[in-house]
Protein backbone atom coordinates (compact mmCIF):
# COMPACT_ATOMS: atom_id res chain seq x y z
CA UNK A 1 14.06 -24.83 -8.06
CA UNK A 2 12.51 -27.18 -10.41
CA UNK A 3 15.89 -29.51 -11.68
CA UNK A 4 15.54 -30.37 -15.08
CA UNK A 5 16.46 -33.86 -16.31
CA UNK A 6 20.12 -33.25 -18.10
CA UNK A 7 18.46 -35.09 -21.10
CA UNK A 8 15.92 -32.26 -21.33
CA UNK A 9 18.31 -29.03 -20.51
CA UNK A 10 19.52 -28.80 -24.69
CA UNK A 11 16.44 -27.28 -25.72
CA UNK A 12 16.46 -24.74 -22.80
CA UNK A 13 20.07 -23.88 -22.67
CA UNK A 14 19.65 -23.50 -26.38
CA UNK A 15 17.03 -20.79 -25.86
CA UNK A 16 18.55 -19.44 -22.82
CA UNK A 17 22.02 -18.60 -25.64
CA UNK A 18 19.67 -17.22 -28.06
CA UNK A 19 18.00 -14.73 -25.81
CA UNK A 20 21.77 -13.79 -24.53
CA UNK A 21 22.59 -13.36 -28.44
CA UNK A 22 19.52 -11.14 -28.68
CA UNK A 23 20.43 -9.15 -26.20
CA UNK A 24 17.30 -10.04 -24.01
CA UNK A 25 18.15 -7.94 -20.79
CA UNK A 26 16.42 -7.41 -17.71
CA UNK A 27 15.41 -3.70 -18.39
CA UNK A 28 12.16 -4.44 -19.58
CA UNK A 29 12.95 -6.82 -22.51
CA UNK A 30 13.10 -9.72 -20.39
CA UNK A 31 9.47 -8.45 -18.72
CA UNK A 32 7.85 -8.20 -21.93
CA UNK A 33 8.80 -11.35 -23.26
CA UNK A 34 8.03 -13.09 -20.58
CA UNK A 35 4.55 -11.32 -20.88
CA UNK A 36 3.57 -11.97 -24.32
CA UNK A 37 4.81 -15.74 -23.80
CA UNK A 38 1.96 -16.09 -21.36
CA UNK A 39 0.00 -13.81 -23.48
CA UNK A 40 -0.26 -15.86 -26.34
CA UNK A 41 0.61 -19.25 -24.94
CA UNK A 42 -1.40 -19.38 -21.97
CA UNK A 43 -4.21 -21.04 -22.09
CA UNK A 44 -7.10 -18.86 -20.40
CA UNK A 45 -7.65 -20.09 -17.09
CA UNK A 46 -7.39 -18.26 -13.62
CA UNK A 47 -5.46 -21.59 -12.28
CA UNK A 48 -2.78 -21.81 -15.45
CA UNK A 49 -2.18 -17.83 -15.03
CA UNK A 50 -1.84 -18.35 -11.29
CA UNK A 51 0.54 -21.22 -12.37
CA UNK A 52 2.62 -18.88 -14.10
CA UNK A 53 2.52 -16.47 -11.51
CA UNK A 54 3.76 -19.21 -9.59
CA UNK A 55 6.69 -19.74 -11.64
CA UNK A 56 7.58 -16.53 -11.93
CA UNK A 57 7.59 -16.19 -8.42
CA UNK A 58 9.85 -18.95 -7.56
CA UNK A 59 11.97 -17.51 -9.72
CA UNK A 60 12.39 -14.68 -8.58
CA UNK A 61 12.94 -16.26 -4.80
CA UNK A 62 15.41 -19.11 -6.84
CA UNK A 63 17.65 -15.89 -7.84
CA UNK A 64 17.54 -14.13 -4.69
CA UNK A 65 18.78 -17.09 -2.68
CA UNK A 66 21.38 -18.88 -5.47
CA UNK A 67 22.47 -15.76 -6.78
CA UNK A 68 22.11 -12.41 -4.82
CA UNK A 69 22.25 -13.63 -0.93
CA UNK A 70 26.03 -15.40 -1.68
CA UNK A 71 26.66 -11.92 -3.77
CA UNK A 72 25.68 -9.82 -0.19
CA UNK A 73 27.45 -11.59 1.53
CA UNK A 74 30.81 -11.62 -0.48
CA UNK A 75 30.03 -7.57 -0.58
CA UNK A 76 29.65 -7.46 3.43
CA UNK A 77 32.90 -9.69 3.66
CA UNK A 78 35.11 -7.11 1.53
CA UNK A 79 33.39 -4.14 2.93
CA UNK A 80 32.21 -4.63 6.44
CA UNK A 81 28.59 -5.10 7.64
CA UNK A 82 26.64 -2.05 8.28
């Protein structure tokens, strides 16, 4: 997880509100934007797309290991494992 200097987390947290007030969700809204971002803001290269790939990817491992492995395991402590 890349840790962002507090000094430098307004800006994002600011954006991260504003997508929550938009109702960005993850049920394709979330996909999109994150497609045109790198549509339009990308600069064309195979090594900044596979950047962004990259970050996406992390992502997605960053959530599954934070967010969704404590969330299994709460579940398997109230329910039983299988």
């Amino acid at each position: 997880m890349p840790y962002i200097k507090q000094e430098d987390r307004p800006k994002l947290d600011q954006l991260v509100e504003q997508m929550k007030e938009a109702g960005i969700a993850a049920n394709g809204d979330l996909n999109y934007l994150l497609y045109a971002f790198c549509k339009r803001h990308v600069s064309p290269s195979y090594n900044n797309y596979k950047n962004f790939i990259g970050e996406l990817n992390q992502c997605a491992t960053e959530i599954e290991r934070r967010i969704l492995a404590p969330y299994e395991d709460e579940k398997m402590r109230e329910n039983g494992d299988v």
